[in-house]
N, C-alpha and C. Protein backbone atom coordinates (compact mmCIF):
# COMPACT_ATOMS: atom_id res chain seq x y z
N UNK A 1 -3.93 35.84 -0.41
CA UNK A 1 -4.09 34.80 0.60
C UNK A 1 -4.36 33.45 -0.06
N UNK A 2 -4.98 33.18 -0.98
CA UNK A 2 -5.87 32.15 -1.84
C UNK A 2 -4.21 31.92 -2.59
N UNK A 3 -3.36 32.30 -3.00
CA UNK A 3 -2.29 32.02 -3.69
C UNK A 3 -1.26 31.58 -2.41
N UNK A 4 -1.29 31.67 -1.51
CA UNK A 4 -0.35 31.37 -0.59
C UNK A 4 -0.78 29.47 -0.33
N UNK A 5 -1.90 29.76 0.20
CA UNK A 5 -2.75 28.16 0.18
C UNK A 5 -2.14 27.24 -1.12
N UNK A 6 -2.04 27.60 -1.94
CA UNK A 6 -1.98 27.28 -3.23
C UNK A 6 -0.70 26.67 -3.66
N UNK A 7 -0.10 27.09 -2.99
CA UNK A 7 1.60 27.04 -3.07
C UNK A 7 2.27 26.57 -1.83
N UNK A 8 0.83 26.14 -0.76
CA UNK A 8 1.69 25.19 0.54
C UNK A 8 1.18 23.63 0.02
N UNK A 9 0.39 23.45 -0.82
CA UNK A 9 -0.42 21.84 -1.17
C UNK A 9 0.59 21.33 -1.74
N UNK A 10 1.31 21.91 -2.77
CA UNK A 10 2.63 21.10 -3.64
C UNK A 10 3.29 20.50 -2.28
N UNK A 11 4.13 21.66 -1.42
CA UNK A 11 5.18 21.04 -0.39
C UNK A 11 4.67 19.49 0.39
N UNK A 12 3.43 19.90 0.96
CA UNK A 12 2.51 18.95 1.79
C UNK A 12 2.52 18.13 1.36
N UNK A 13 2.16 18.00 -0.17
CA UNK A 13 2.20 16.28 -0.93
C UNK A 13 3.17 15.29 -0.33
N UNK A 14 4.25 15.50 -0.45
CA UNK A 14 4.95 14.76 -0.14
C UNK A 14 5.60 14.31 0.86
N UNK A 15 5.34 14.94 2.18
CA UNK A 15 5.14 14.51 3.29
C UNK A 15 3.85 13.45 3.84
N UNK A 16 2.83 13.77 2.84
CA UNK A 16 1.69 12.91 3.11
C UNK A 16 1.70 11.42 2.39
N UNK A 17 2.89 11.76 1.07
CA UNK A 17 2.98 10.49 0.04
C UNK A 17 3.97 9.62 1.07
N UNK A 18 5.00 10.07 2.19
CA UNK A 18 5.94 9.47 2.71
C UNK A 18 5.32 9.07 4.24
N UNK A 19 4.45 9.62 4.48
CA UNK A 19 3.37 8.75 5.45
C UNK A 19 2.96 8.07 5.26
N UNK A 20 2.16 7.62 4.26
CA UNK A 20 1.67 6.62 3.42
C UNK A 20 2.63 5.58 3.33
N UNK A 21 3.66 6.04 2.76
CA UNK A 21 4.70 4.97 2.72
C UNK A 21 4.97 4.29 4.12
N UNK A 22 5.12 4.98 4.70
CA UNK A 22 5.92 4.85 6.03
C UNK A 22 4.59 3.65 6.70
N UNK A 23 3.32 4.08 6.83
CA UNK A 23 2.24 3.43 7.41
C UNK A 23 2.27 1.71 6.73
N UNK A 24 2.76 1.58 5.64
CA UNK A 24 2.77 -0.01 4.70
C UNK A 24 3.59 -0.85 5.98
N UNK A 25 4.37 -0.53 6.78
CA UNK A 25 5.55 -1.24 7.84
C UNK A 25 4.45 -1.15 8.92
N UNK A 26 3.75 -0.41 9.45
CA UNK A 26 3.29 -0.45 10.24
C UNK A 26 1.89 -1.11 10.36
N UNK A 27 1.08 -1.15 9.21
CA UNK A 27 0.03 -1.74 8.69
C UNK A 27 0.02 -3.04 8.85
N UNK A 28 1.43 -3.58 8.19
CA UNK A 28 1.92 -5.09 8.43
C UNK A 28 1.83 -5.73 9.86
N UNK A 29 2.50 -4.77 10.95
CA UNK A 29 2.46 -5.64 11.61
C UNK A 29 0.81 -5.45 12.60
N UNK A 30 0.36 -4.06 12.22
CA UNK A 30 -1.08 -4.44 13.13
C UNK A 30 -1.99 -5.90 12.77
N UNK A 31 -1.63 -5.60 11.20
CA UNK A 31 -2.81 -6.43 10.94
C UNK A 31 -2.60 -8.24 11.40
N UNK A 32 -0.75 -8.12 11.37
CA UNK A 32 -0.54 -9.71 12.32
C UNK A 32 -0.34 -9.56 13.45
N UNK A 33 -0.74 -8.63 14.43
CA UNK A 33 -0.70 -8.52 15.60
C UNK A 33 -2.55 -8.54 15.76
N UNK A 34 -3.19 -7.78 14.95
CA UNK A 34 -5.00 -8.43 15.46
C UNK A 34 -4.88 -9.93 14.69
N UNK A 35 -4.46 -10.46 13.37
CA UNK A 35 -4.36 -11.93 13.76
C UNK A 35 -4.26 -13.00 14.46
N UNK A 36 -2.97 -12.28 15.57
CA UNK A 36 -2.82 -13.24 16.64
C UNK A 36 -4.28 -12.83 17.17
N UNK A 37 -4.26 -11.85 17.42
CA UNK A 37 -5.27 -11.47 18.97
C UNK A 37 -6.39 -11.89 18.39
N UNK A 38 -6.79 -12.62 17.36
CA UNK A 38 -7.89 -12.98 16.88
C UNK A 38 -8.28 -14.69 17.17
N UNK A 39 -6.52 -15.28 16.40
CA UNK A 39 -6.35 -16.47 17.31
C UNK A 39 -6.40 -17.18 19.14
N UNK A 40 -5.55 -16.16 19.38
CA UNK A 40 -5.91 -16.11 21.09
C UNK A 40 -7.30 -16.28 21.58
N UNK A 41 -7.94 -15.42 21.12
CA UNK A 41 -9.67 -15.31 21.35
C UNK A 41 -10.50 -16.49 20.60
N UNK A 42 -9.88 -16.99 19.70
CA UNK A 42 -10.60 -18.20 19.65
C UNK A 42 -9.84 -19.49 20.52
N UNK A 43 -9.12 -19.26 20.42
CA UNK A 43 -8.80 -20.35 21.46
C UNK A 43 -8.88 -20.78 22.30
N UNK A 44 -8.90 -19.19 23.43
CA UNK A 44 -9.52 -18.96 25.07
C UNK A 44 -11.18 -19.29 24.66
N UNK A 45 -11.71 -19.04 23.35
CA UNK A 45 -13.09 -19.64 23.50
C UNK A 45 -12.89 -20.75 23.61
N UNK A 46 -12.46 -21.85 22.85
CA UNK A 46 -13.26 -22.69 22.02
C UNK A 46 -11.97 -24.05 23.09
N UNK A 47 -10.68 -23.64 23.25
CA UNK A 47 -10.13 -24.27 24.18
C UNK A 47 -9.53 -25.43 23.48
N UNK A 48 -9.25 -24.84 21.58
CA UNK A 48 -8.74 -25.88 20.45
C UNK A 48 -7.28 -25.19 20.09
N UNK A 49 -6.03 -25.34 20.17
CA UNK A 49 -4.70 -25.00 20.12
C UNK A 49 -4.81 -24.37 18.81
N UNK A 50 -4.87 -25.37 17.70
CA UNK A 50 -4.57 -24.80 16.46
C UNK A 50 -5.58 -23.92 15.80
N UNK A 51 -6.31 -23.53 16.57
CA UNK A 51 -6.93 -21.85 15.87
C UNK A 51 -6.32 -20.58 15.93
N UNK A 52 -5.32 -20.93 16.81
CA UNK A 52 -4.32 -19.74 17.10
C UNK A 52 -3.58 -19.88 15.68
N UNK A 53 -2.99 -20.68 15.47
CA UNK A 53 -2.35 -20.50 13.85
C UNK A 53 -3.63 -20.18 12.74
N UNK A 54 -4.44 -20.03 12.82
CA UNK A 54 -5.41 -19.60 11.69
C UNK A 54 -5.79 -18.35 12.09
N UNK A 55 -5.37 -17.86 13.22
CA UNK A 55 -5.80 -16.29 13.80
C UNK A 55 -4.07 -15.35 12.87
N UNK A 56 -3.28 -16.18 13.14
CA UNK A 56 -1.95 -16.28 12.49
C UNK A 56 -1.93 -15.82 11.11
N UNK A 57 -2.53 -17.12 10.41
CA UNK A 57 -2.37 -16.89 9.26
C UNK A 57 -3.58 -16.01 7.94
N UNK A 58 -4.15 -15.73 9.29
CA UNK A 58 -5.59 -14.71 8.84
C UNK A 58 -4.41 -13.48 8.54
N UNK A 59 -3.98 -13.34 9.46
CA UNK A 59 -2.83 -11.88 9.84
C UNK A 59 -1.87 -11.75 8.81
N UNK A 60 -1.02 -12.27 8.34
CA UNK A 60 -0.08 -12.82 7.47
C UNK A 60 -0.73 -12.32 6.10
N UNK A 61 -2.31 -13.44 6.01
CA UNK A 61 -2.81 -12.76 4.70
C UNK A 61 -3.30 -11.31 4.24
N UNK A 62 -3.57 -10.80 5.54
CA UNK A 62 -3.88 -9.44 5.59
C UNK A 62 -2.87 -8.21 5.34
N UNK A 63 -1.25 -8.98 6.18
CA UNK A 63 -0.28 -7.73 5.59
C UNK A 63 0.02 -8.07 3.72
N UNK A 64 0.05 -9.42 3.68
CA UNK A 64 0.43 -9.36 2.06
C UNK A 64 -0.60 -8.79 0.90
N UNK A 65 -1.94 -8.70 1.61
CA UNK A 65 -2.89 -8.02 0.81
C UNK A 65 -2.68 -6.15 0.92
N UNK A 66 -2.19 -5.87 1.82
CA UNK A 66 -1.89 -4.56 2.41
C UNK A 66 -0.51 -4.32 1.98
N UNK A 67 0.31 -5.09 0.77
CA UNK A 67 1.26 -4.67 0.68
C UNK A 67 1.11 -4.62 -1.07
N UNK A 68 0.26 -5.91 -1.42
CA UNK A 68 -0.21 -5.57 -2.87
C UNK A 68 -0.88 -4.32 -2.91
N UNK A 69 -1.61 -3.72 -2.18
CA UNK A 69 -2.08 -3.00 -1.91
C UNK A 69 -1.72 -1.91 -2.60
N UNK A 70 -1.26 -1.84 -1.70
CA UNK A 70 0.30 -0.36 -1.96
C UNK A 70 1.10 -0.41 -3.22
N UNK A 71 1.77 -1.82 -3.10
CA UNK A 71 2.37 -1.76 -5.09
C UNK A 71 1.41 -1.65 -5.81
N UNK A 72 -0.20 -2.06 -6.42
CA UNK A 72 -0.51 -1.83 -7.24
C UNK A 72 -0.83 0.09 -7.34
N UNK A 73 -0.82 0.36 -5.87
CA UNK A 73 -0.97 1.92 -6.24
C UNK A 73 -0.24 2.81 -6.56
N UNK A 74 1.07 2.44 -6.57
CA UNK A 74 2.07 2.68 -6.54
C UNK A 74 2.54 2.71 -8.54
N UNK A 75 2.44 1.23 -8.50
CA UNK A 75 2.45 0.99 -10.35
C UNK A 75 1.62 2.10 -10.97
N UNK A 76 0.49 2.43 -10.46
CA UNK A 76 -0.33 2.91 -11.41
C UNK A 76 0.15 4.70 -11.46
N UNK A 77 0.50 5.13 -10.43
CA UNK A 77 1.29 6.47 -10.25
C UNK A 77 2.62 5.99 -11.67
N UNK A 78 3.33 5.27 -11.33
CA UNK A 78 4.56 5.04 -12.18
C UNK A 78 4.23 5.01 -13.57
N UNK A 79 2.57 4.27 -13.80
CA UNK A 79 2.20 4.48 -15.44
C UNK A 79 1.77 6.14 -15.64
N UNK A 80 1.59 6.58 -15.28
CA UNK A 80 0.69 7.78 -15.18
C UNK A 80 2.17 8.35 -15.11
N UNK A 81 3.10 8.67 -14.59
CA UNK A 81 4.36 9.40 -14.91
C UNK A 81 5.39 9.34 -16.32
N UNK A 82 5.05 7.64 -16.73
CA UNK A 82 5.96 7.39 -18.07
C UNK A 82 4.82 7.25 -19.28
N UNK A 83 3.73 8.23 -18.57
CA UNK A 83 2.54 8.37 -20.04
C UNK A 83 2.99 10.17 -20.09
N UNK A 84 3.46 10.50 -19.20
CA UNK A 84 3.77 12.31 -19.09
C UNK A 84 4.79 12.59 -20.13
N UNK A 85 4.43 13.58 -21.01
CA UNK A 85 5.34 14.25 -22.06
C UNK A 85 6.69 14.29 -21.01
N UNK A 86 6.83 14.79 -19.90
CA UNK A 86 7.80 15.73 -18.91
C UNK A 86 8.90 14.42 -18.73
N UNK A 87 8.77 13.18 -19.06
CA UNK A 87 9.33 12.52 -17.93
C UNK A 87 9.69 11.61 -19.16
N UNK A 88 9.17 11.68 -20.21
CA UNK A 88 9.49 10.69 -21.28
C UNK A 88 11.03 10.47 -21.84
N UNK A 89 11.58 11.86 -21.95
CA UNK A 89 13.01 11.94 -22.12
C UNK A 89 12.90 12.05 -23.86
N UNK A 90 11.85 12.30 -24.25
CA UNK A 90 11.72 12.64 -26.02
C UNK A 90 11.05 11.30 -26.74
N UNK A 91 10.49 10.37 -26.04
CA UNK A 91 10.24 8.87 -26.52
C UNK A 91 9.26 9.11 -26.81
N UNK A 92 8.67 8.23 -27.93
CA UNK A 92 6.72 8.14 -28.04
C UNK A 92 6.29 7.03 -26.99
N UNK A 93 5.18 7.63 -26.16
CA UNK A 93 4.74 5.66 -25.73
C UNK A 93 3.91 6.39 -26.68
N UNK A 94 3.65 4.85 -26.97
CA UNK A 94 2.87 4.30 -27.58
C UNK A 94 1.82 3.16 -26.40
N UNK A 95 0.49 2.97 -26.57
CA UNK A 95 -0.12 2.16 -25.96
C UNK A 95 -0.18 0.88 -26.74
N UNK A 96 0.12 0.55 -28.09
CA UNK A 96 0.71 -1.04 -28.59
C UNK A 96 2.08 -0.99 -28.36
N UNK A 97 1.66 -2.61 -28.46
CA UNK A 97 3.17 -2.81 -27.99
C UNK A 97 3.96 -4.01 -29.41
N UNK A 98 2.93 -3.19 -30.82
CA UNK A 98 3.12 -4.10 -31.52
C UNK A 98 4.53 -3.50 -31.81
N UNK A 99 5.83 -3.38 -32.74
CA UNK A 99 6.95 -2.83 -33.17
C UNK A 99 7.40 -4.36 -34.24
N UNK A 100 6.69 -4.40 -35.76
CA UNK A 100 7.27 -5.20 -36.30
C UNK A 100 8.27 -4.76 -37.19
């Protein structure tokens, strides 16, 4: 039973790695959709037009941080694969990058 478990986690990975993925599109636009709704609400407070563009561009900064996000986690999987004997193709890395 303990070996069956064992051998459904591999498959699962990657349905969960392609959710992940999939959530970066969707992330984007919540986070500029509560931007606006952040702008709106100051505005209906405060009754000043251009806070709605700073509710805006609150949002904006939030998907591009949510997208570095994701590439830097992404890079670091990709180093961690071309540091793997399996994937090297017979190459040394090396961690200098001296070669005189």
């Amino acid at each position: 039973m303990e070996e069956n478990q064992e051998e459904q986690k591999p498959r699962l990975k990657p349905i969960i790695e392609g959710a992940e993925t999939l959530s970066l599109g969707i992330s984007m636009v919540v986070a500029i959709l509560i931007g606006v709704g952040i702008g709106l609400g100051l505005k209906k407070l405060t009754g000043i037009s251009w806070l709605l563009w700073i509710g805006v561009a609150i949002g904006i900064a939030a998907a591009i941080l949510n997208v570095y996000k994701a590439y830097s986690k992404q890079y670091k999987e990709f180093e961690k694969l071309a540091k793997d004997p399996r994937y090297n193709m017979g190459k040394q890395v090396d961690d200098d990058d001296d070669e005189d």
